[in-house]
PDB file of N, CA and C in Angstrom:
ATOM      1  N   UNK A   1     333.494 176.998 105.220  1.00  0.00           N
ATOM      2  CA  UNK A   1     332.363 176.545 106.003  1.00  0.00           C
ATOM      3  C   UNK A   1     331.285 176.006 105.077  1.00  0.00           C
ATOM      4  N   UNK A   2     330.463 174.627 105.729  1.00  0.00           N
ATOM      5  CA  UNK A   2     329.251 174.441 104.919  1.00  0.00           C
ATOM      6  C   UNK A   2     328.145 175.021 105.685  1.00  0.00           C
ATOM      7  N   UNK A   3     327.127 175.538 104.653  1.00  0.00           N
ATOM      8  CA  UNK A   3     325.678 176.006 104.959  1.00  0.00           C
ATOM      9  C   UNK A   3     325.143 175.248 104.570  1.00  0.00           C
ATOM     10  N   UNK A   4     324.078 174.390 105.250  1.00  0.00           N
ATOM     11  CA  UNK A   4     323.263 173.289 104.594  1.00  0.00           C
ATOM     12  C   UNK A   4     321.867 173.821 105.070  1.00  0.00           C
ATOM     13  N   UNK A   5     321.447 173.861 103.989  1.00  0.00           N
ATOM     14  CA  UNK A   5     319.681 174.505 104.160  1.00  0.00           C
ATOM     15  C   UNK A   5     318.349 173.831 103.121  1.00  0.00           C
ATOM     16  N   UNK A   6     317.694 174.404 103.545  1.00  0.00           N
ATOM     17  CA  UNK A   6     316.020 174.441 102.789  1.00  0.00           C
ATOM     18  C   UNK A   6     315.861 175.115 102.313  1.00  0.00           C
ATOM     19  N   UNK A   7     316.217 175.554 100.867  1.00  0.00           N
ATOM     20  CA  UNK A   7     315.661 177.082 100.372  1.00  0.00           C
ATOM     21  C   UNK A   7     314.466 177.295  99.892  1.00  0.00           C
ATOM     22  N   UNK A   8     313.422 176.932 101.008  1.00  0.00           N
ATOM     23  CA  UNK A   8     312.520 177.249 100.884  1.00  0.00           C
ATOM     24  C   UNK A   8     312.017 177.823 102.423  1.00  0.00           C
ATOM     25  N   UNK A   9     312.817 177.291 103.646  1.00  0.00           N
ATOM     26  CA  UNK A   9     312.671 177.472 105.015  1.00  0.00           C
ATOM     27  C   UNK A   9     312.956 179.202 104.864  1.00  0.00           C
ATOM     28  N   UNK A  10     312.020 179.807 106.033  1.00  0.00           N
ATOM     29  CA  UNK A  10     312.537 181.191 106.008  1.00  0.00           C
ATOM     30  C   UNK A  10     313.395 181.896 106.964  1.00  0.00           C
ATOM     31  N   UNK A  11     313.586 180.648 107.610  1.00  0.00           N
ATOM     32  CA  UNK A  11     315.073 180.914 108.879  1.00  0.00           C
ATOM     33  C   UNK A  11     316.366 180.293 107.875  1.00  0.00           C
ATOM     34  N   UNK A  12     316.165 179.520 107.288  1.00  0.00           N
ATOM     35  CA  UNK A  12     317.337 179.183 106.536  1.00  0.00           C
ATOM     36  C   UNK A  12     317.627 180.621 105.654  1.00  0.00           C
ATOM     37  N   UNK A  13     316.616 181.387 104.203  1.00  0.00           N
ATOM     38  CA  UNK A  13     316.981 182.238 104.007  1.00  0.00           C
ATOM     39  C   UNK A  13     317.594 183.690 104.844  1.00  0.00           C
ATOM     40  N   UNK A  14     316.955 183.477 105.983  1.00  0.00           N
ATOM     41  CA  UNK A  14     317.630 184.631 106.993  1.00  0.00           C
ATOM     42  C   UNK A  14     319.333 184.483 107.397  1.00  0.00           C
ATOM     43  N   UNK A  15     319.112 183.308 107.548  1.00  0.00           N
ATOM     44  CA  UNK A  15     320.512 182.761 107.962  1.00  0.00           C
ATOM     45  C   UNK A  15     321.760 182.929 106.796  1.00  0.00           C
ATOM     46  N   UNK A  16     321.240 182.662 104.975  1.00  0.00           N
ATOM     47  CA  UNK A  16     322.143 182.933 104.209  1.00  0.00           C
ATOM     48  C   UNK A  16     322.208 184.446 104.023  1.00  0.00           C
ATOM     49  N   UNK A  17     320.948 185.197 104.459  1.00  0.00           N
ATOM     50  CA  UNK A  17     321.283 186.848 104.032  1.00  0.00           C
ATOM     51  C   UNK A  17     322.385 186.857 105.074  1.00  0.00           C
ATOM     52  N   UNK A  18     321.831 186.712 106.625  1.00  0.00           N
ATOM     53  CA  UNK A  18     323.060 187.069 107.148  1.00  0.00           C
ATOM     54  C   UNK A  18     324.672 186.708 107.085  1.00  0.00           C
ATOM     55  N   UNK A  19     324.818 185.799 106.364  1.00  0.00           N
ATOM     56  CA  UNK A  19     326.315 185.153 105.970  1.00  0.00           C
ATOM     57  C   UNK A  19     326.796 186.127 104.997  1.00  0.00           C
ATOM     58  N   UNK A  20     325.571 186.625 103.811  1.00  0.00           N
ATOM     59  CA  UNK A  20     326.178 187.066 102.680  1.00  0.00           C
ATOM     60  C   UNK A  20     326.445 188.683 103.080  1.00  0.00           C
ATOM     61  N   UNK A  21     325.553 189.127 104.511  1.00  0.00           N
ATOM     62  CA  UNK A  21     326.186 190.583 104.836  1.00  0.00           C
ATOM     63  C   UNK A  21     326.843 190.843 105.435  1.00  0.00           C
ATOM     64  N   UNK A  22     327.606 189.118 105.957  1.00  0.00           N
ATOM     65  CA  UNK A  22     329.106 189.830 107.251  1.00  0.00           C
ATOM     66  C   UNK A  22     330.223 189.244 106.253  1.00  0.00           C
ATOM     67  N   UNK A  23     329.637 189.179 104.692  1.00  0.00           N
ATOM     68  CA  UNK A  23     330.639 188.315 103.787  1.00  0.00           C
ATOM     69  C   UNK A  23     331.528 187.348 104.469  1.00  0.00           C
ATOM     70  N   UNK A  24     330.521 186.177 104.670  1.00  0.00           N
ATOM     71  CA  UNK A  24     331.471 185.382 105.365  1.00  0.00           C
ATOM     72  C   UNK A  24     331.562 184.348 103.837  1.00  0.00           C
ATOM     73  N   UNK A  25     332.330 183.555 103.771  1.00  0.00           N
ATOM     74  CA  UNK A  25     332.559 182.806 102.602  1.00  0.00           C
ATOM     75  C   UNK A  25     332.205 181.155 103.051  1.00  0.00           C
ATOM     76  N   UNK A  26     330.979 180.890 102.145  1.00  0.00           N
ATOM     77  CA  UNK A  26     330.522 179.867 102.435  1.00  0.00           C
ATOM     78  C   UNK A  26     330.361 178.619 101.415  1.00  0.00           C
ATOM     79  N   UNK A  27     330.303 177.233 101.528  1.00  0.00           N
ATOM     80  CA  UNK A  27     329.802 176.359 100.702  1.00  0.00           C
ATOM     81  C   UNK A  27     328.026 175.958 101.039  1.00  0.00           C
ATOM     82  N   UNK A  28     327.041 176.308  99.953  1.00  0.00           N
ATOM     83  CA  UNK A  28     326.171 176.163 100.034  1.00  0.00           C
ATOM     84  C   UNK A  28     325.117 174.613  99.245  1.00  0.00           C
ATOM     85  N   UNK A  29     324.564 174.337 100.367  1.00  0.00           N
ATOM     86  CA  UNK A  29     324.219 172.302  99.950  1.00  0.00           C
ATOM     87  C   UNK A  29     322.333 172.420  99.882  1.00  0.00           C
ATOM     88  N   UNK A  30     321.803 172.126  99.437  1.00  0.00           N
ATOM     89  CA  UNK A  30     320.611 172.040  99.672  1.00  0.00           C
ATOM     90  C   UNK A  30     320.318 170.502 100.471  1.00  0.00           C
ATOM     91  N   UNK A  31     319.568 170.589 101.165  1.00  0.00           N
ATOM     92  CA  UNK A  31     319.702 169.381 102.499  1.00  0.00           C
ATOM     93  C   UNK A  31     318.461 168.394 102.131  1.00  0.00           C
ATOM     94  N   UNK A  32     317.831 168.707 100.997  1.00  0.00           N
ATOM     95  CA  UNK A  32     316.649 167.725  99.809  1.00  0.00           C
ATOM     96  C   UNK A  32     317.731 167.075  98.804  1.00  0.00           C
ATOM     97  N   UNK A  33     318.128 168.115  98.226  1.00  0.00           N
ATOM     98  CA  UNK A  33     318.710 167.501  96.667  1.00  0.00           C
ATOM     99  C   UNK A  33     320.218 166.867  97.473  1.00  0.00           C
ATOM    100  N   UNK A  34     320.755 167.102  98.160  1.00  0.00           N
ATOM    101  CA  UNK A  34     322.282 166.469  98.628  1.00  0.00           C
ATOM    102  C   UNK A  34     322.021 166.272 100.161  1.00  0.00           C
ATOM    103  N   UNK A  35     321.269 165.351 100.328  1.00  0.00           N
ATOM    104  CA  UNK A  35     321.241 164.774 101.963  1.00  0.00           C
ATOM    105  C   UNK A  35     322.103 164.012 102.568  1.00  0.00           C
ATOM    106  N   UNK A  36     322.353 164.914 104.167  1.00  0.00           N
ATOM    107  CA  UNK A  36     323.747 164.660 104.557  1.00  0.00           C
ATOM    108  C   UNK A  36     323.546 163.005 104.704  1.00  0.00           C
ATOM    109  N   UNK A  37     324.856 162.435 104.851  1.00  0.00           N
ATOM    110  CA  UNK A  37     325.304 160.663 104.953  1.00  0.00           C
ATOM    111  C   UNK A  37     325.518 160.668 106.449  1.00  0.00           C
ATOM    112  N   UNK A  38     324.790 159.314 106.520  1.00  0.00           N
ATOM    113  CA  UNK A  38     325.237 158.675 108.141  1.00  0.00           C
ATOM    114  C   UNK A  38     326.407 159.147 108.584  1.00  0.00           C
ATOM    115  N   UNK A  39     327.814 158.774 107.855  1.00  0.00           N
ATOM    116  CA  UNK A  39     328.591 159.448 108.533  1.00  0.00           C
ATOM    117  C   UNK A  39     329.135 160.718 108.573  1.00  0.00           C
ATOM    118  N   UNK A  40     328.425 161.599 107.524  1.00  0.00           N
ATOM    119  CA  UNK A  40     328.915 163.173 107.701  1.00  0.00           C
ATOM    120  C   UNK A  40     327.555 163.814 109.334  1.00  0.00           C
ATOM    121  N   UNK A  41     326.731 162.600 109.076  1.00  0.00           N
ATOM    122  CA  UNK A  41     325.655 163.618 110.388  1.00  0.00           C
ATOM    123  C   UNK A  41     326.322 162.970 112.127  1.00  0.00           C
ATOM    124  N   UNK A  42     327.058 161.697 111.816  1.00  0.00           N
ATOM    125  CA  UNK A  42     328.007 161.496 112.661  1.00  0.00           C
ATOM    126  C   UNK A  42     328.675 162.163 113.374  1.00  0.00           C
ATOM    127  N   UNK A  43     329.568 162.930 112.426  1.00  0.00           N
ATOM    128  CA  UNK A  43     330.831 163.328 112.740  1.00  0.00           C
ATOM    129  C   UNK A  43     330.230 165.230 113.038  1.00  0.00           C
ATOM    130  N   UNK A  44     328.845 165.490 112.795  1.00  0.00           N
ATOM    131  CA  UNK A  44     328.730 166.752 112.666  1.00  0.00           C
ATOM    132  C   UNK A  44     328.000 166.004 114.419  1.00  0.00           C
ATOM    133  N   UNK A  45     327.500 165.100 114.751  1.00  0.00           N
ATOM    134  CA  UNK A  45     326.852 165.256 115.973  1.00  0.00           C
ATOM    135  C   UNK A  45     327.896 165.300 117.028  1.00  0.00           C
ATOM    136  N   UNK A  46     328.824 165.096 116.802  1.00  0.00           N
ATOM    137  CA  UNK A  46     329.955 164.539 117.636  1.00  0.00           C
ATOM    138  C   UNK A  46     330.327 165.901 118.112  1.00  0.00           C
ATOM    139  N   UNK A  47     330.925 166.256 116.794  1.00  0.00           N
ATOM    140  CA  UNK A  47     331.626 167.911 116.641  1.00  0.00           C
ATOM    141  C   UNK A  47     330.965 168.649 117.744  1.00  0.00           C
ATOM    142  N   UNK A  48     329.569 168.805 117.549  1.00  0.00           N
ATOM    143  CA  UNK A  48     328.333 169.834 117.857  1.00  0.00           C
ATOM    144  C   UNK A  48     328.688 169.064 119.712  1.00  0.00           C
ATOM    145  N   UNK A  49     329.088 168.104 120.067  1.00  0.00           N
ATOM    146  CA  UNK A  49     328.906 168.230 121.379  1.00  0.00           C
ATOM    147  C   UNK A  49     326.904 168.251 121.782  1.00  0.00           C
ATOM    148  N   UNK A  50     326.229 168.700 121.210  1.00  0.00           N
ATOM    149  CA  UNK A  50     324.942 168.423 121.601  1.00  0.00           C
ATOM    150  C   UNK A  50     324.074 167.286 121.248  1.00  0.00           C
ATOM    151  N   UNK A  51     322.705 166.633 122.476  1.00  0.00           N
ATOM    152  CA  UNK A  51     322.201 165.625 121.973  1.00  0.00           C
ATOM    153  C   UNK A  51     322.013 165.906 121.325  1.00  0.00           C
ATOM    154  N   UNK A  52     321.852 164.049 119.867  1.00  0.00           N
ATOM    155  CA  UNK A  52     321.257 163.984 118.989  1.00  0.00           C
ATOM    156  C   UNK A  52     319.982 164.216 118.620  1.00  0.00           C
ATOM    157  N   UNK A  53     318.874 163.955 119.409  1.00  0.00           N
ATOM    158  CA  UNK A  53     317.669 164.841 119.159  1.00  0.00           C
ATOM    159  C   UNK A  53     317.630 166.036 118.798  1.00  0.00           C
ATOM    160  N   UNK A  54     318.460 167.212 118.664  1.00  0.00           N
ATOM    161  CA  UNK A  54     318.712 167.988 118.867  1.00  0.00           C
ATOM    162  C   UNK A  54     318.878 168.793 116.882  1.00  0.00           C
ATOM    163  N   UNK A  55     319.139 167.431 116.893  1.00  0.00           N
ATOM    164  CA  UNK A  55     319.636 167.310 115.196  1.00  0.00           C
ATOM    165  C   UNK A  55     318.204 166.540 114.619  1.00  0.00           C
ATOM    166  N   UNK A  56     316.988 166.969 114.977  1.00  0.00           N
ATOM    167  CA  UNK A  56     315.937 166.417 114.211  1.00  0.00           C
ATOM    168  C   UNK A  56     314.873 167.725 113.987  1.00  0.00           C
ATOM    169  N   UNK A  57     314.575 167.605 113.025  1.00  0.00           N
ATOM    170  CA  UNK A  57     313.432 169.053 112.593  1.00  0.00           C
ATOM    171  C   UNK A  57     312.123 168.582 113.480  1.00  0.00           C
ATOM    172  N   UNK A  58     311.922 168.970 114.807  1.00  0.00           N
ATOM    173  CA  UNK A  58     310.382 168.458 115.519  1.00  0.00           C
ATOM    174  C   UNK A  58     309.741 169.147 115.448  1.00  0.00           C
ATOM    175  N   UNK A  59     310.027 170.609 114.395  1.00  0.00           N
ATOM    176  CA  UNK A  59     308.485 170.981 113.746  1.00  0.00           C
ATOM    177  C   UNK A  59     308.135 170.930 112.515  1.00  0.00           C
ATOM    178  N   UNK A  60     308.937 169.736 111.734  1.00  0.00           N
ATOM    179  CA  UNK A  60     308.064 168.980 110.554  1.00  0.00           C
ATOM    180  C   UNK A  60     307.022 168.499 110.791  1.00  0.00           C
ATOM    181  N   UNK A  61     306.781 167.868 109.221  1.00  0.00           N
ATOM    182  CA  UNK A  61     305.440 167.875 109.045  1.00  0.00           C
ATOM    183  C   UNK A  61     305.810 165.929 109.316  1.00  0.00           C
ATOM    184  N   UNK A  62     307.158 165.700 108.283  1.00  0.00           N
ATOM    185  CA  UNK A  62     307.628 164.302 108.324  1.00  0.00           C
ATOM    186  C   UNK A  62     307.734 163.845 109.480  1.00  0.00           C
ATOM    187  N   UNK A  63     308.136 164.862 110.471  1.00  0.00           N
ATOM    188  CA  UNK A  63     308.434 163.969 112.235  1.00  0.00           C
ATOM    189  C   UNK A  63     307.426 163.733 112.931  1.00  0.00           C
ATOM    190  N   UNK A  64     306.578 164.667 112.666  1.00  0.00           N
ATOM    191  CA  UNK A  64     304.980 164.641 113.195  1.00  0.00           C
ATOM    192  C   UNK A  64     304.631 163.203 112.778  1.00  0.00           C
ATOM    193  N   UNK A  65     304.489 163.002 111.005  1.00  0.00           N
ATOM    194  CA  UNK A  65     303.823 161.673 110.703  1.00  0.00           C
ATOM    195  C   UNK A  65     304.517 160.773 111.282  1.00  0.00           C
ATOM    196  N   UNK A  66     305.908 160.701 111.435  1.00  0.00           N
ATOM    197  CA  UNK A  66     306.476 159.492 111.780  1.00  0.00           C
ATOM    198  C   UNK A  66     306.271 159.116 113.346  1.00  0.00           C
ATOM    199  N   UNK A  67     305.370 160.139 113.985  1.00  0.00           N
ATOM    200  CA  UNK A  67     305.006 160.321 115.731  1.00  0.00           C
ATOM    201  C   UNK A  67     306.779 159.693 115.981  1.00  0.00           C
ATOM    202  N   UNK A  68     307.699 160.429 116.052  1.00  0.00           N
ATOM    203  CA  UNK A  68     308.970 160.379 116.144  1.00  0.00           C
ATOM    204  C   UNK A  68     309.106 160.971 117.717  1.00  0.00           C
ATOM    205  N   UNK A  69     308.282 161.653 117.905  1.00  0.00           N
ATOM    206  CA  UNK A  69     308.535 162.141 119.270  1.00  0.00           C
ATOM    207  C   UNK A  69     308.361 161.260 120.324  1.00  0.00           C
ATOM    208  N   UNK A  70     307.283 160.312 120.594  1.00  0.00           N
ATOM    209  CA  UNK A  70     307.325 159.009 121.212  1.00  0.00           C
ATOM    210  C   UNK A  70     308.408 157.809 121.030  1.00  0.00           C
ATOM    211  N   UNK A  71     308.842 157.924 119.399  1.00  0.00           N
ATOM    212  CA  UNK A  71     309.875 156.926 118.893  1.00  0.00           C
ATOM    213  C   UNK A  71     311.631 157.091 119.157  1.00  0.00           C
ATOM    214  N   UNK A  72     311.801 158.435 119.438  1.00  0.00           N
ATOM    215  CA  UNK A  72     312.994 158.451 119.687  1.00  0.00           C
ATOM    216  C   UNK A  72     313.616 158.032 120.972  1.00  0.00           C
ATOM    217  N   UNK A  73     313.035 158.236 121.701  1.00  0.00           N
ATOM    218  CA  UNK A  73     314.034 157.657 123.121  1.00  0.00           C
ATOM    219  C   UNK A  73     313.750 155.978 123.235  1.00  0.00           C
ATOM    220  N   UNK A  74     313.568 155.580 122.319  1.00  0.00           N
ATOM    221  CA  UNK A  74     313.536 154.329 122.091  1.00  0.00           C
ATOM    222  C   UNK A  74     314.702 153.387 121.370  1.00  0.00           C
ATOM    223  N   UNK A  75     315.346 154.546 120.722  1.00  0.00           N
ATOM    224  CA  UNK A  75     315.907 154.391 119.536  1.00  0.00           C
ATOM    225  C   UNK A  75     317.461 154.464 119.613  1.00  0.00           C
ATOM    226  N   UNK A  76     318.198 153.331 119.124  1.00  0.00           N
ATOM    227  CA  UNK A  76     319.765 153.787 119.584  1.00  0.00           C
ATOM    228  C   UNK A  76     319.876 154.594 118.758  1.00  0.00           C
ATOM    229  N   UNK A  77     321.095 155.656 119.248  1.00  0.00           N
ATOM    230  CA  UNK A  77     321.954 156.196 118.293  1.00  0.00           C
ATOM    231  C   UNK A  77     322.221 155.815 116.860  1.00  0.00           C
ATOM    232  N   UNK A  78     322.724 154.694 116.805  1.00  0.00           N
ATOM    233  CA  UNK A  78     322.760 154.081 115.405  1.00  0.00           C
ATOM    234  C   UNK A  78     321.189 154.433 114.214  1.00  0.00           C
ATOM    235  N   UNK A  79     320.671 153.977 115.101  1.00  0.00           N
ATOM    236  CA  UNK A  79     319.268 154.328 114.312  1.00  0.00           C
ATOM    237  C   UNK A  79     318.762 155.419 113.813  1.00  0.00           C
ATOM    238  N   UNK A  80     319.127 156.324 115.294  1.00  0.00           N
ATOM    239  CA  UNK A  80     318.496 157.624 114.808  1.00  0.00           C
ATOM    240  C   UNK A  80     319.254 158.301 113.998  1.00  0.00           C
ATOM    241  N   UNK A  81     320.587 158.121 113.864  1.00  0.00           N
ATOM    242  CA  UNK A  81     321.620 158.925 112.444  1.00  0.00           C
ATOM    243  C   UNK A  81     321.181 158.001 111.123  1.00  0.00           C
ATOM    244  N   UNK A  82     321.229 156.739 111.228  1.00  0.00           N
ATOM    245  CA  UNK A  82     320.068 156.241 110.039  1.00  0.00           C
ATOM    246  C   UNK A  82     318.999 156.642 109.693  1.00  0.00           C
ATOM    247  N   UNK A  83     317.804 157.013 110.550  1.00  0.00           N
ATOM    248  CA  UNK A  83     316.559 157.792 110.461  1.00  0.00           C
ATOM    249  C   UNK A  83     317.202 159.361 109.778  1.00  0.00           C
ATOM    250  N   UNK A  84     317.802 159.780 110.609  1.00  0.00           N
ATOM    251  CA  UNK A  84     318.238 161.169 109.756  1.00  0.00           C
ATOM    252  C   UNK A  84     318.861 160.923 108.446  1.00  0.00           C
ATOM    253  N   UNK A  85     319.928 159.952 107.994  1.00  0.00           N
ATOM    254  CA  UNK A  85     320.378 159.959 106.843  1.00  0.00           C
ATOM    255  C   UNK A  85     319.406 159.763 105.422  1.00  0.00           C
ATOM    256  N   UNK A  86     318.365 159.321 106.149  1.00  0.00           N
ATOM    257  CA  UNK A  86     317.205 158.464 105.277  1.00  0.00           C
ATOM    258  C   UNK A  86     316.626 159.739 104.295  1.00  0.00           C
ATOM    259  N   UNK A  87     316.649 160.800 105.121  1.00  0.00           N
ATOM    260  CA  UNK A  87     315.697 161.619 104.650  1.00  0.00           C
ATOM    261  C   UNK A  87     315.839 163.435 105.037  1.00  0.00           C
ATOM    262  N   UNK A  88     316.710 164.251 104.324  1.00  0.00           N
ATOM    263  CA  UNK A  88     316.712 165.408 104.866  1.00  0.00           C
ATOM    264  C   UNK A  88     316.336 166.067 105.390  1.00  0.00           C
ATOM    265  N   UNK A  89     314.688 165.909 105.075  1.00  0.00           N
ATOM    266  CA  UNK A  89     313.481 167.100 105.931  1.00  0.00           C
ATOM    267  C   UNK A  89     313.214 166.880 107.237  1.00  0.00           C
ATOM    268  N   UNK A  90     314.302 165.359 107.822  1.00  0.00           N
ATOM    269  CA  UNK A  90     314.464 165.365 109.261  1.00  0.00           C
ATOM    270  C   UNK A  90     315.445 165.755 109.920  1.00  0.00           C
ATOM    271  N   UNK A  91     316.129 166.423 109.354  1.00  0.00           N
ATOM    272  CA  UNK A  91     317.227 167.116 109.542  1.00  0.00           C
ATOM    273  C   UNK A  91     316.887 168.494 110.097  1.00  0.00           C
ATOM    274  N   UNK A  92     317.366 168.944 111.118  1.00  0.00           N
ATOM    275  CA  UNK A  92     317.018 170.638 111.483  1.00  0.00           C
ATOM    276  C   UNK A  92     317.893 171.503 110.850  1.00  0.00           C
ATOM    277  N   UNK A  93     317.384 172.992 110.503  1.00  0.00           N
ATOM    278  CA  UNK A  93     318.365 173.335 109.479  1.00  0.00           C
ATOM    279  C   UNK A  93     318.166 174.715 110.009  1.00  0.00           C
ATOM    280  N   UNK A  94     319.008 175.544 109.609  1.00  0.00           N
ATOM    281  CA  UNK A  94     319.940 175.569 108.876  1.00  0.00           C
ATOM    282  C   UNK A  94     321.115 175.155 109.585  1.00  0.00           C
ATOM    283  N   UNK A  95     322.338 174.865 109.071  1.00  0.00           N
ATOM    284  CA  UNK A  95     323.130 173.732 109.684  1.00  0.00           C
ATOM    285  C   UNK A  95     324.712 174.873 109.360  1.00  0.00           C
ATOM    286  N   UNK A  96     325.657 175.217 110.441  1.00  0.00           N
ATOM    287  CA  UNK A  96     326.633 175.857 109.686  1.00  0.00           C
ATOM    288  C   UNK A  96     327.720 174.724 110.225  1.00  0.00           C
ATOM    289  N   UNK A  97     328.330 174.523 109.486  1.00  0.00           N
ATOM    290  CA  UNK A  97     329.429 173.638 109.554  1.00  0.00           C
ATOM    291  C   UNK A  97     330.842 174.180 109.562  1.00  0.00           C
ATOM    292  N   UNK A  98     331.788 174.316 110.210  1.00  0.00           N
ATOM    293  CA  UNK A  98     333.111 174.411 110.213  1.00  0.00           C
ATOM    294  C   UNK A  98     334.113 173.410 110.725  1.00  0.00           C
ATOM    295  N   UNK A  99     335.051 172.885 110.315  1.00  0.00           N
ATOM    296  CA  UNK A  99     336.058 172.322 110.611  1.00  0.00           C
ATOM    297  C   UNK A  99     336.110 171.556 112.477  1.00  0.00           C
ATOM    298  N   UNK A 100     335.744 172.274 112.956  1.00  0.00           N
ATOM    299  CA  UNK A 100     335.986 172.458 114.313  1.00  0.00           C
ATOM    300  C   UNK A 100     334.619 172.311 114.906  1.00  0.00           C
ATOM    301  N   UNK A 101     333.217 172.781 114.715  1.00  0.00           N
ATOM    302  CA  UNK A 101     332.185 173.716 115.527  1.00  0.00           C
ATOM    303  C   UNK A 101     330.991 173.027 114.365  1.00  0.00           C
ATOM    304  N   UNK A 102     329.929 173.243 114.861  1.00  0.00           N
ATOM    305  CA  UNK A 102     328.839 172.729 114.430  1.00  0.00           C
ATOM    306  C   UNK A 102     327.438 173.654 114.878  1.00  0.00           C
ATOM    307  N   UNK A 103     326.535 174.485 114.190  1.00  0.00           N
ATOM    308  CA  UNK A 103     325.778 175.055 114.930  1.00  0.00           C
ATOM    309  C   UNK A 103     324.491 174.713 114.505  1.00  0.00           C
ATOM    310  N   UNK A 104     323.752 174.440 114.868  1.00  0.00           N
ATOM    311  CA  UNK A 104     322.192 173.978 114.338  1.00  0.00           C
ATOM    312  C   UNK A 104     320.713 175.110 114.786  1.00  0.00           C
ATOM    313  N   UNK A 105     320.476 174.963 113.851  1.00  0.00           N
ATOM    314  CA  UNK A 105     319.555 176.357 113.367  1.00  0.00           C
ATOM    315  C   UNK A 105     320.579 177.483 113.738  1.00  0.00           C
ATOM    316  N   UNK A 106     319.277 179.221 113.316  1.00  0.00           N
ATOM    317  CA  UNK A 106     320.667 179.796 113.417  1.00  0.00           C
ATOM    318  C   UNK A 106     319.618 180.723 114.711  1.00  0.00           C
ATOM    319  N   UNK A 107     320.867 180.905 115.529  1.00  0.00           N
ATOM    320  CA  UNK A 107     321.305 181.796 116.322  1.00  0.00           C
ATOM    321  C   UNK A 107     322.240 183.173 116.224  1.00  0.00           C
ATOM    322  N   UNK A 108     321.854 184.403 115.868  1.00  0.00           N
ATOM    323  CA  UNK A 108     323.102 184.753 115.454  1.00  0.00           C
ATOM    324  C   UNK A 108     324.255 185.150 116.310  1.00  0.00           C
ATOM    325  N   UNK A 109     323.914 185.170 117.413  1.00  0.00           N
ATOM    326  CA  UNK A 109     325.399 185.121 118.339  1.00  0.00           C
ATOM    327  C   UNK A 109     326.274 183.662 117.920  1.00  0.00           C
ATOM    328  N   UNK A 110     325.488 183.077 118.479  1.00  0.00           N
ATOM    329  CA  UNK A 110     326.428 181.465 118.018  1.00  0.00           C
ATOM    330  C   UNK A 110     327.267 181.692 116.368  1.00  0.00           C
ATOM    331  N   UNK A 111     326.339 182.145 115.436  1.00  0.00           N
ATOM    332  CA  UNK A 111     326.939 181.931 114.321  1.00  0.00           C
ATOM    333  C   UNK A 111     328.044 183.129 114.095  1.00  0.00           C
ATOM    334  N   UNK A 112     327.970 184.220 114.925  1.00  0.00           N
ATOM    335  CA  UNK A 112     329.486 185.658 115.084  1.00  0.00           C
ATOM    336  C   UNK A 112     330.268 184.242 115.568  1.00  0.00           C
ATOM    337  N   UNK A 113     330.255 183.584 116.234  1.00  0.00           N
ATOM    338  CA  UNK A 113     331.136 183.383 116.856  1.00  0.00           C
ATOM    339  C   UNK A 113     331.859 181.866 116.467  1.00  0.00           C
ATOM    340  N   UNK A 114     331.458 181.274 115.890  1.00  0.00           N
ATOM    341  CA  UNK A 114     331.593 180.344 114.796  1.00  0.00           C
ATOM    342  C   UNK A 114     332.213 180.581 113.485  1.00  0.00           C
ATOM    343  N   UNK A 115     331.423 182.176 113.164  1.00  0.00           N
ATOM    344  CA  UNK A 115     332.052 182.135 111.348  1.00  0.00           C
ATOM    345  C   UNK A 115     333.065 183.119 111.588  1.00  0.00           C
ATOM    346  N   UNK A 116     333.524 183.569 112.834  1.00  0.00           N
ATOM    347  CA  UNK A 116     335.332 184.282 113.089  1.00  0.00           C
ATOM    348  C   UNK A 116     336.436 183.778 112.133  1.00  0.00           C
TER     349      UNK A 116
END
């Protein structure tokens, strides 16, 4: 599985304690220094089954400036996985990734039931 986070967010660190105490075995990405690509946030929106808005951090500080909240339903698809590829900190995180399943921020029921 990938964990893609902010290690500086304090739901992201909650989210890796809890991985590292049900020892689940993870690949860990920082979502600044290795920001996901148009087509890995593609194929993770697809996966995830949920809107793409859904996949934007709307309590940054970056989405705020970009008044993104008026701008998105404006915006094709195409764009807005471009807008996300552009820049990680528009990315919502923490992000668990598996093969199959996609979970955005963490929940920890969702994530029992994901990192099985």
């Amino acid at each position: 599985m990938l964990f893609v986070e902010y290690p500086k967010c304090t739901t992201c660190k909650k989210a890796k304690k809890w991985l590292e105490e049900h020892n689940i075995e993870f690949t860990d990405r920082n979502i600044v220094e290795e920001k996901p690509s148009y087509d890995e946030l593609k194929d993770w929106y697809q996966k995830s089954k949920l809107p793409l808005k859904k996949f934007f951090n709307t309590s940054g500080i970056l989405y705020r400036e970009m008044n993104l909240k008026d701008k998105l339903a404006h915006m094709s698809e195409e764009e807005q996985l471009e807008l996300l590829a552009s820049n990680g900190m528009l990315v919502k995180r923490p992000l668990l990734i598996k093969a199959d399943r996609v979970c955005i921020g963490f929940k920890e029921t969702e994530w029992t039931e994901v990192a099985k």
